[in-house]
Protein backbone atom coordinates (compact mmCIF):
# COMPACT_ATOMS: atom_id res chain seq x y z
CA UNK A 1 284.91 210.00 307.22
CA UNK A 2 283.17 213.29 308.05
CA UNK A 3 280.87 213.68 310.33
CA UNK A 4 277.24 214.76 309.34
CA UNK A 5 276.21 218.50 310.30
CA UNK A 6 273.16 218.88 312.04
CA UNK A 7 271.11 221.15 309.29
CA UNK A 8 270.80 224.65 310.51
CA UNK A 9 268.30 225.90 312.69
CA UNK A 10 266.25 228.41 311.91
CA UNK A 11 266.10 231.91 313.63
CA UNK A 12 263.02 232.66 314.95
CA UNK A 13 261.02 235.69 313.91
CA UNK A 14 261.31 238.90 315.40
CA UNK A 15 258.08 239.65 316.13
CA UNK A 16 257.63 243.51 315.68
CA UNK A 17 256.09 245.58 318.51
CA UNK A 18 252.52 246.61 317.81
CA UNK A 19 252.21 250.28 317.10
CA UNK A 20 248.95 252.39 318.99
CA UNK A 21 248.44 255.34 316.09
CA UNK A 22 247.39 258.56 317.13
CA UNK A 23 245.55 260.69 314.23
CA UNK A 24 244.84 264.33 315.51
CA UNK A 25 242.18 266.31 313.88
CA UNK A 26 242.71 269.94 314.38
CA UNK A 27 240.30 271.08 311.38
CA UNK A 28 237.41 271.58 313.09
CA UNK A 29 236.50 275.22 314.64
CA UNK A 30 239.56 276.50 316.45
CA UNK A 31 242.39 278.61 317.07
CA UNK A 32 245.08 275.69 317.54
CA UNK A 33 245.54 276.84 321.18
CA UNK A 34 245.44 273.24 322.22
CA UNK A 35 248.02 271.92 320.50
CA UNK A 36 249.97 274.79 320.83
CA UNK A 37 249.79 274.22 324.83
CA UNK A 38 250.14 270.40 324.86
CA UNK A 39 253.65 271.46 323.19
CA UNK A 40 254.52 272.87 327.22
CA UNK A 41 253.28 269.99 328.71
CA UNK A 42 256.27 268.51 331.30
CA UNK A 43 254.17 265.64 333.16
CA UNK A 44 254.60 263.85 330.93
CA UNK A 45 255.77 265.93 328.21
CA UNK A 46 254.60 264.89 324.42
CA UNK A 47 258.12 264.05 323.74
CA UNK A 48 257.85 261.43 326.67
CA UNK A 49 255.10 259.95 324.81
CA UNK A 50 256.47 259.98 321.28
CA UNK A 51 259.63 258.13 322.73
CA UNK A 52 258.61 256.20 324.14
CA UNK A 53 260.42 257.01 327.97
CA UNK A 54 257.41 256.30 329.84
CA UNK A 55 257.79 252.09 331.08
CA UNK A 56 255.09 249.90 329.76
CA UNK A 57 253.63 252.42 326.99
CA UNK A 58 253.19 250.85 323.58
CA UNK A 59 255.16 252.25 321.11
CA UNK A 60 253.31 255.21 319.27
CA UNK A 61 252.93 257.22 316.47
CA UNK A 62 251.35 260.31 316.34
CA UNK A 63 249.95 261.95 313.44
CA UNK A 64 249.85 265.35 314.54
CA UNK A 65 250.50 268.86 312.10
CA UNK A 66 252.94 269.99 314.62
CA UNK A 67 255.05 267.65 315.25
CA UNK A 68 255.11 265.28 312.39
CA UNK A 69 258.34 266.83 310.62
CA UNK A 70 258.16 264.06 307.92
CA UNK A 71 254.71 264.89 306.12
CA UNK A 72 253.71 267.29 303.87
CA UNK A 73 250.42 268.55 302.46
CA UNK A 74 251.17 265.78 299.01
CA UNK A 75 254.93 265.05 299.23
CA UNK A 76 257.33 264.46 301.50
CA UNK A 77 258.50 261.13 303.27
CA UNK A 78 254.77 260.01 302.75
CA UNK A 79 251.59 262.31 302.55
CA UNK A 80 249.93 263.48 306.21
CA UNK A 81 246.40 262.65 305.23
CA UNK A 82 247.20 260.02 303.51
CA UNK A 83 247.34 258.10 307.69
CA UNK A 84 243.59 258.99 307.99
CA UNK A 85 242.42 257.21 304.57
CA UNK A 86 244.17 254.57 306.18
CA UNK A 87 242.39 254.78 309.25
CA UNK A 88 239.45 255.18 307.72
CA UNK A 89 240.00 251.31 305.44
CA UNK A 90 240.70 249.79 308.57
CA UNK A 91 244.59 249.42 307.99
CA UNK A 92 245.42 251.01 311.20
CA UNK A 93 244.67 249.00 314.48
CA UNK A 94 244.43 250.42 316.98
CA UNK A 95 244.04 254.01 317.15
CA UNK A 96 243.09 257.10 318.93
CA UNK A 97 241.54 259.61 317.49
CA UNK A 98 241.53 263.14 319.06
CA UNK A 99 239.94 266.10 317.66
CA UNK A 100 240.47 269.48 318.01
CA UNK A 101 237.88 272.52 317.87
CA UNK A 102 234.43 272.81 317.62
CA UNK A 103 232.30 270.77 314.84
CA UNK A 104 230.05 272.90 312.79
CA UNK A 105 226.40 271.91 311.56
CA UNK A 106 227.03 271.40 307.36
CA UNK A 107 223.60 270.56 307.06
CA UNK A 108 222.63 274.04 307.40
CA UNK A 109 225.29 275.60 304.76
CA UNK A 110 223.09 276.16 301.70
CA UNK A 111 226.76 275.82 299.90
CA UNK A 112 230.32 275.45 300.36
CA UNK A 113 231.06 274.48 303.57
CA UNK A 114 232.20 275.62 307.10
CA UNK A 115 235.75 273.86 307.91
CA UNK A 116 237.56 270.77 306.26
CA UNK A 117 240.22 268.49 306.51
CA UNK A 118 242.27 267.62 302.18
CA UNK A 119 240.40 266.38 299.43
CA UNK A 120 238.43 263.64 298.58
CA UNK A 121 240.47 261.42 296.03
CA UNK A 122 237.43 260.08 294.39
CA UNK A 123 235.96 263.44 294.02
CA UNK A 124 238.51 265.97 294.50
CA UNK A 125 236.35 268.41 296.21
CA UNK A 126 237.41 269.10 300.25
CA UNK A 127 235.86 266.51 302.95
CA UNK A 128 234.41 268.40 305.83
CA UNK A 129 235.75 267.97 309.48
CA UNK A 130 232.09 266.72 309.96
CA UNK A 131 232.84 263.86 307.20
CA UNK A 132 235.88 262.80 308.99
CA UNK A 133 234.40 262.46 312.59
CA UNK A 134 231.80 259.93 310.50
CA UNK A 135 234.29 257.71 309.04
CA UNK A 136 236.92 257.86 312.02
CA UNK A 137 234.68 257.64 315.32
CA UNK A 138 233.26 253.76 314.38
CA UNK A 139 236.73 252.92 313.91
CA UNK A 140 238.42 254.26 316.62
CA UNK A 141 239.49 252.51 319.92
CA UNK A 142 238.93 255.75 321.97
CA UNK A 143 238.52 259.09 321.17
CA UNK A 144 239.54 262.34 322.97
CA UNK A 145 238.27 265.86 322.36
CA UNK A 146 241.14 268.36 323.76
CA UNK A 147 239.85 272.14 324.22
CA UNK A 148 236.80 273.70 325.24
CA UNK A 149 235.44 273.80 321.83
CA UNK A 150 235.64 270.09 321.05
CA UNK A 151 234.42 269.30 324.17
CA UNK A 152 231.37 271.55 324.28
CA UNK A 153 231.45 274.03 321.47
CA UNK A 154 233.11 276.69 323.13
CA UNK A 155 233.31 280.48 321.48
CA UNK A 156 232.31 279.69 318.21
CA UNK A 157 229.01 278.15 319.68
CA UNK A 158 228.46 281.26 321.05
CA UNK A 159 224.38 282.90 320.56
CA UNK A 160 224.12 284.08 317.60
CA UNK A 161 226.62 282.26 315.59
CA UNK A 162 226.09 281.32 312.29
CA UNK A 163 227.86 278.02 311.99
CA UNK A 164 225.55 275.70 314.65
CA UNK A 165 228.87 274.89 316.08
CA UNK A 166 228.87 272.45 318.87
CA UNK A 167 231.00 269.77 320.41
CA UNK A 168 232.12 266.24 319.72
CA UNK A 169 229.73 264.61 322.40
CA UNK A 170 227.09 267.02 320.50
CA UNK A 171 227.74 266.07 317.37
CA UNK A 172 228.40 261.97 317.93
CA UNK A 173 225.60 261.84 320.87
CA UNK A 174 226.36 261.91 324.59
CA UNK A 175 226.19 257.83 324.96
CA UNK A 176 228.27 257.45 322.45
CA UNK A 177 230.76 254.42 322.82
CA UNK A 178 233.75 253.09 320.44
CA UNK A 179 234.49 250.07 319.18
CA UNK A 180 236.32 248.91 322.14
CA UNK A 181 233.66 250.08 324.74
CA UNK A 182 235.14 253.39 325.89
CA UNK A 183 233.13 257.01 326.03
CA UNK A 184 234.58 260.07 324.62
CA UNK A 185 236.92 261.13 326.84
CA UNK A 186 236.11 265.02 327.17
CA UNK A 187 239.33 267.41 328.43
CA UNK A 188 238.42 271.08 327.88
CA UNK A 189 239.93 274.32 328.33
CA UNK A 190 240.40 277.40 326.81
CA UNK A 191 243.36 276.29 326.11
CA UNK A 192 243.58 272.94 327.43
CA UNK A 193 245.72 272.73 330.59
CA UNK A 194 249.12 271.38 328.99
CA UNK A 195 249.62 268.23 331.80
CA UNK A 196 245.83 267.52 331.61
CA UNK A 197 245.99 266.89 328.52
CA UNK A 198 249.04 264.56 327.95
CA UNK A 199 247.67 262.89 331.18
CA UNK A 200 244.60 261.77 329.35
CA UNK A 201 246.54 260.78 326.03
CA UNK A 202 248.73 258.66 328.44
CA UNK A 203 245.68 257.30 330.42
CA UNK A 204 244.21 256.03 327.40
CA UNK A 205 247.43 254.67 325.50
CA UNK A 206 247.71 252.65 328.84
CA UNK A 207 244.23 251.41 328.83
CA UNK A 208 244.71 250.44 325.07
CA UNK A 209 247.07 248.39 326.04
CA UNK A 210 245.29 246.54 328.67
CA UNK A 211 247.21 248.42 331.74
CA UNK A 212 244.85 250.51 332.77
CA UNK A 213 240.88 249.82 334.62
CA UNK A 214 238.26 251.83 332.23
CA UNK A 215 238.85 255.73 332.38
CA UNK A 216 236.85 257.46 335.17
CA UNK A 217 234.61 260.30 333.82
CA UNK A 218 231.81 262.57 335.51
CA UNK A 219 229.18 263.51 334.14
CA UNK A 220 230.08 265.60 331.19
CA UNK A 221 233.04 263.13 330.12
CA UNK A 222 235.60 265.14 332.05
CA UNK A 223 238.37 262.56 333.55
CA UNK A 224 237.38 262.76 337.48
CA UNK A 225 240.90 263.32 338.69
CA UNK A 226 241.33 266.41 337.02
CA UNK A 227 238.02 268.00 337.24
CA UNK A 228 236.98 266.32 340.42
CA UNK A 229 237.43 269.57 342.52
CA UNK A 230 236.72 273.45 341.93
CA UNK A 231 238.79 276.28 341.09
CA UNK A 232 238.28 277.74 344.93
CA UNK A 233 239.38 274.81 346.31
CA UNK A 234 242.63 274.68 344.91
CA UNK A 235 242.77 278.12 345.34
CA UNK A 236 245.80 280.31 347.12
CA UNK A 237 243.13 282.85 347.78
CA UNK A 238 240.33 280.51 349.08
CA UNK A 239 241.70 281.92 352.65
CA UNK A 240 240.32 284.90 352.21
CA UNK A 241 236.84 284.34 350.78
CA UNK A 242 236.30 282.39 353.99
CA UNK A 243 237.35 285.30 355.97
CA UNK A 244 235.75 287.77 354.13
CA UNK A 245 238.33 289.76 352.62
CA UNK A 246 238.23 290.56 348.95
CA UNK A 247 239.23 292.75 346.38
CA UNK A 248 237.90 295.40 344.27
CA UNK A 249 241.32 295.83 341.70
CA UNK A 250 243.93 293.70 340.13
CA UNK A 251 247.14 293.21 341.75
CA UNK A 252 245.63 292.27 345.64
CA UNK A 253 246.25 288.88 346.77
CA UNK A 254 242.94 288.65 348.70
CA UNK A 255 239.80 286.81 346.76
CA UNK A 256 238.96 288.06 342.88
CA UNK A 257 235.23 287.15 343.32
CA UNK A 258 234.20 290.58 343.73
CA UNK A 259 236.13 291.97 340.38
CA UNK A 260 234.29 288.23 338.41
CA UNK A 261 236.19 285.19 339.11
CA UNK A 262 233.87 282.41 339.20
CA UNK A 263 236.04 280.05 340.89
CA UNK A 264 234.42 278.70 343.47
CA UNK A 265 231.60 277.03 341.06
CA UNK A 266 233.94 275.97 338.15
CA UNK A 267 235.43 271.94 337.87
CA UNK A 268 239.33 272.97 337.13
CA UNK A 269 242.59 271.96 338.20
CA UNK A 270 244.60 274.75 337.09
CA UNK A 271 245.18 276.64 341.03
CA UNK A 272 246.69 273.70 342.17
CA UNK A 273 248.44 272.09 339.35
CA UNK A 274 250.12 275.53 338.01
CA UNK A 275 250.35 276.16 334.33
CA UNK A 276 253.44 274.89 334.02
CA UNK A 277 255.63 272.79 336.11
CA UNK A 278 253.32 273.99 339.07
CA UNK A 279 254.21 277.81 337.98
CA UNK A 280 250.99 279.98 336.61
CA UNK A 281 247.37 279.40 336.13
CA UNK A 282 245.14 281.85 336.07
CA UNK A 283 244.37 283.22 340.31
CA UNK A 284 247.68 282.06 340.91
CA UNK A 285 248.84 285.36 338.91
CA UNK A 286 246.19 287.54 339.78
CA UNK A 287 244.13 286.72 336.76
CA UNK A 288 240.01 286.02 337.51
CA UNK A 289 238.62 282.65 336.50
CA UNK A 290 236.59 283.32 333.59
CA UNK A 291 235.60 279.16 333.78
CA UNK A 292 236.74 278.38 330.39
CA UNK A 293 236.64 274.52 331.67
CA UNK A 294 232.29 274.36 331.66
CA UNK A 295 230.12 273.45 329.18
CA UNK A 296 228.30 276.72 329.81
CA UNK A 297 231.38 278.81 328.52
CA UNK A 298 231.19 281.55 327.65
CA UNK A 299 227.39 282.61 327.13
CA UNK A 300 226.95 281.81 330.76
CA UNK A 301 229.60 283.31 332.52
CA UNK A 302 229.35 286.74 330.97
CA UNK A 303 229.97 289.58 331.57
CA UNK A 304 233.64 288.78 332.59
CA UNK A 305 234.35 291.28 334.52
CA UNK A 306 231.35 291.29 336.82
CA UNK A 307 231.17 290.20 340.10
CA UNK A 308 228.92 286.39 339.41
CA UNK A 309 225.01 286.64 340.43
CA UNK A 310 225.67 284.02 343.09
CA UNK A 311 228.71 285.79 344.80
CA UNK A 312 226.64 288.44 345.53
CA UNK A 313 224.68 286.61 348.30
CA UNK A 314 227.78 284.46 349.56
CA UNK A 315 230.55 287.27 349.86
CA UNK A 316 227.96 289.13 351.48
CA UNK A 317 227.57 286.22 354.18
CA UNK A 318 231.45 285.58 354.29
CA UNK A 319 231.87 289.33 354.70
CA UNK A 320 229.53 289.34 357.82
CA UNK A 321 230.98 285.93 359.10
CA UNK A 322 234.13 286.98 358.36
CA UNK A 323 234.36 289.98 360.08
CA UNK A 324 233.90 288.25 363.13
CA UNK A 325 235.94 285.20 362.74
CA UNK A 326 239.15 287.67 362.49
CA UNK A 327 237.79 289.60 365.38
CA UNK A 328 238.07 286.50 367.14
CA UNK A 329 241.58 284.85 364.90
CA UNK A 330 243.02 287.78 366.81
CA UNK A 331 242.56 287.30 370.20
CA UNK A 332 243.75 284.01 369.85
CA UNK A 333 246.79 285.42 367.37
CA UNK A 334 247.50 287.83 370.08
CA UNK A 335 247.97 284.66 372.66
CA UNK A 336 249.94 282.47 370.79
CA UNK A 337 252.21 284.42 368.96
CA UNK A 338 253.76 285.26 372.11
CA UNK A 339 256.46 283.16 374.00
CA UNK A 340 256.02 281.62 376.67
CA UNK A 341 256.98 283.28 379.89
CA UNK A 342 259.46 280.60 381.53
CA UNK A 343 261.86 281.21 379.12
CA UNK A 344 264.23 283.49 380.03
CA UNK A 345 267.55 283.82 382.10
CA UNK A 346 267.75 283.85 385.94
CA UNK A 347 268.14 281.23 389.08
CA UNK A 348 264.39 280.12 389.12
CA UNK A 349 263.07 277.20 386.77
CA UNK A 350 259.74 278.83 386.08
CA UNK A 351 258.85 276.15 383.92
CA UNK A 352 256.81 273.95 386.10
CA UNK A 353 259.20 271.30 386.62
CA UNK A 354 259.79 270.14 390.37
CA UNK A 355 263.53 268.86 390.47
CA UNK A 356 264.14 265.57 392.47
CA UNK A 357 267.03 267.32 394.37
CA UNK A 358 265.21 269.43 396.43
């Protein structure tokens, strides 16, 4: 007689990892400088982020023209846009949505239209960038606007364009809050500093996934460790605006106020952090600070090349000021980069030290 087999047990379910989607709009107003910089990003690099090497970060895909191989325009492994219909029918949970150049004012284009993103299926005609940022932004669980022109317009909401361009925050409202309670999350540059920018994606895929407190922002939706401090103070050079000593041509490593850097007023990172892997950035290679990083830029900050309205007053001061202080620095140099006298060879300790054996 056999014994009875127990019946088989069954295997539990793998249950598969959730996937954070990110769709990147790059339609609107723009050169593609953004993306093209967040491809030299090291800290964390994008491919850190796609693979998922970082510990604790959900597992992520990222809808993105340059880097997603697999796409094309109607064919390929499946169609690109065919990710943001689904976005837009609520099949994709969660995402982030980041969007790329400036967003133009359609209402005021008689016909055609200014910049779009495919076609409408049910119409065929092309869906404007505008269009997308209305279906996508209530459905998104954040949403980040990389570059100077998504953030605040940037050149092509120059005076005098014809487009009304402007920037997300502009466009959606400055209160503006997603689904899951989060403000735009604003990162600009002209381009967008490479490491800021994958430091914000990261930020965000952590806080999606509950790992994170609630991104801090300032004012203008700028993440507050980045753009917490000014260009001057980060600044190689700073040393010599404070002791008056600047220059009046390119290729002097004293201050660049007086030939129109505007660094000691602009919120940016980019002294101190390096372009990339700490290398670079603009006064770090002689280059002025043109303060691509403010929602001013660039009708506010021009002409380039001239010395800023305020500098005027304050390099006049730190001239003065500093004239003196190194008067003074080298009195004091003169003292203490001297040796002192004791040492040198001979049968008295001129040190100061009484021996015991006396």
């Amino acid at each position: 007689m056999t014994a009875p087999t127990a019946p088989p047990t069954a295997e539990p379910e793998a249950t598969e990892e959730p996937v954070v989607h990110i769709l990147w709009i790059n339609a609107g107003l723009s050169c593609d400088g953004d993306s093209v910089a967040l491809t030299a990003a090291t800290q964390p690099s994008i491919e850190d982020i796609v693979l998922g090497a970082l510990p604790g970060l959900p597992k992520v895909a990222v809808h993105w023209p340059l880097i997603d191989f697999e796409c094309g325009p109607m064919q390929g492994a499946d169609t690109f846009i065919e990710w943001f219909f689904k976005a837009e029918r609520g099949e994709l949970e969660p995402f982030v949505l980041v969007v790329e150049g400036s967003i133009p004012n359609e209402s005021i284009k008689l016909d055609g239209y200014w910049c779009g993103f495919g076609n409408n299926p049910e119409t065929g005609q092309p869906m404007t960038t505008s269009e997308w940022l209305d279906r996508l932004a209530p459905k998104a669980t954040a949403l980040l606007a990389a570059g100077t022109c998504a953030t605040y317009g940037g050149i092509h909401a120059m005076a005098g364009n014809p487009t009304g361009a402007m920037g997300v925050a502009d466009y959606l409202g400055w209160d503006w809050k997603s689904k899951a309670g989060l403000p735009i999350v604003n990162v600009p540059g002209c381009p967008v500093h490479p490491d800021n920018l994958a430091e914000t994606i990261t930020y965000l895929l952590y806080q999606v996934a509950g790992q994170a407190p609630m991104i801090p922002l300032d004012e203008m939706l700028r993440p507050t460790w980045l753009f917490g401090q000014t260009v001057h103070e980060g600044c190689d050079r700073a040393g010599y605006y404070e002791q008056g000593q600047f220059t009046t041509e390119y290729g002097s490593p004293k201050c660049l106020v007086k030939i129109g850097c505007w660094g000691p007023v602009v919120k940016c990172n980019v002294p101190k952090r390096g372009w990339i892997n700490g290398v670079g950035g603009c006064p770090n290679v002689g280059g002025i600070c043109i303060a691509c990083t403010m929602p001013g830029f660039p009708d506010k900050f021009m002409p380039f090349m001239d010395e800023p309205p305020g500098a005027k007053v304050s390099s006049g001061a730190s001239s003065l000021y500093g004239k003196a202080i190194r008067r003074l620095r080298k009195i004091t140099l003169d003292t203490v980069d001297k040796e002192p006298r004791w040492r040198q060879k001979g049968r008295a300790l001129l040190t100061g030290y009484e021996p015991p054996w006396r």
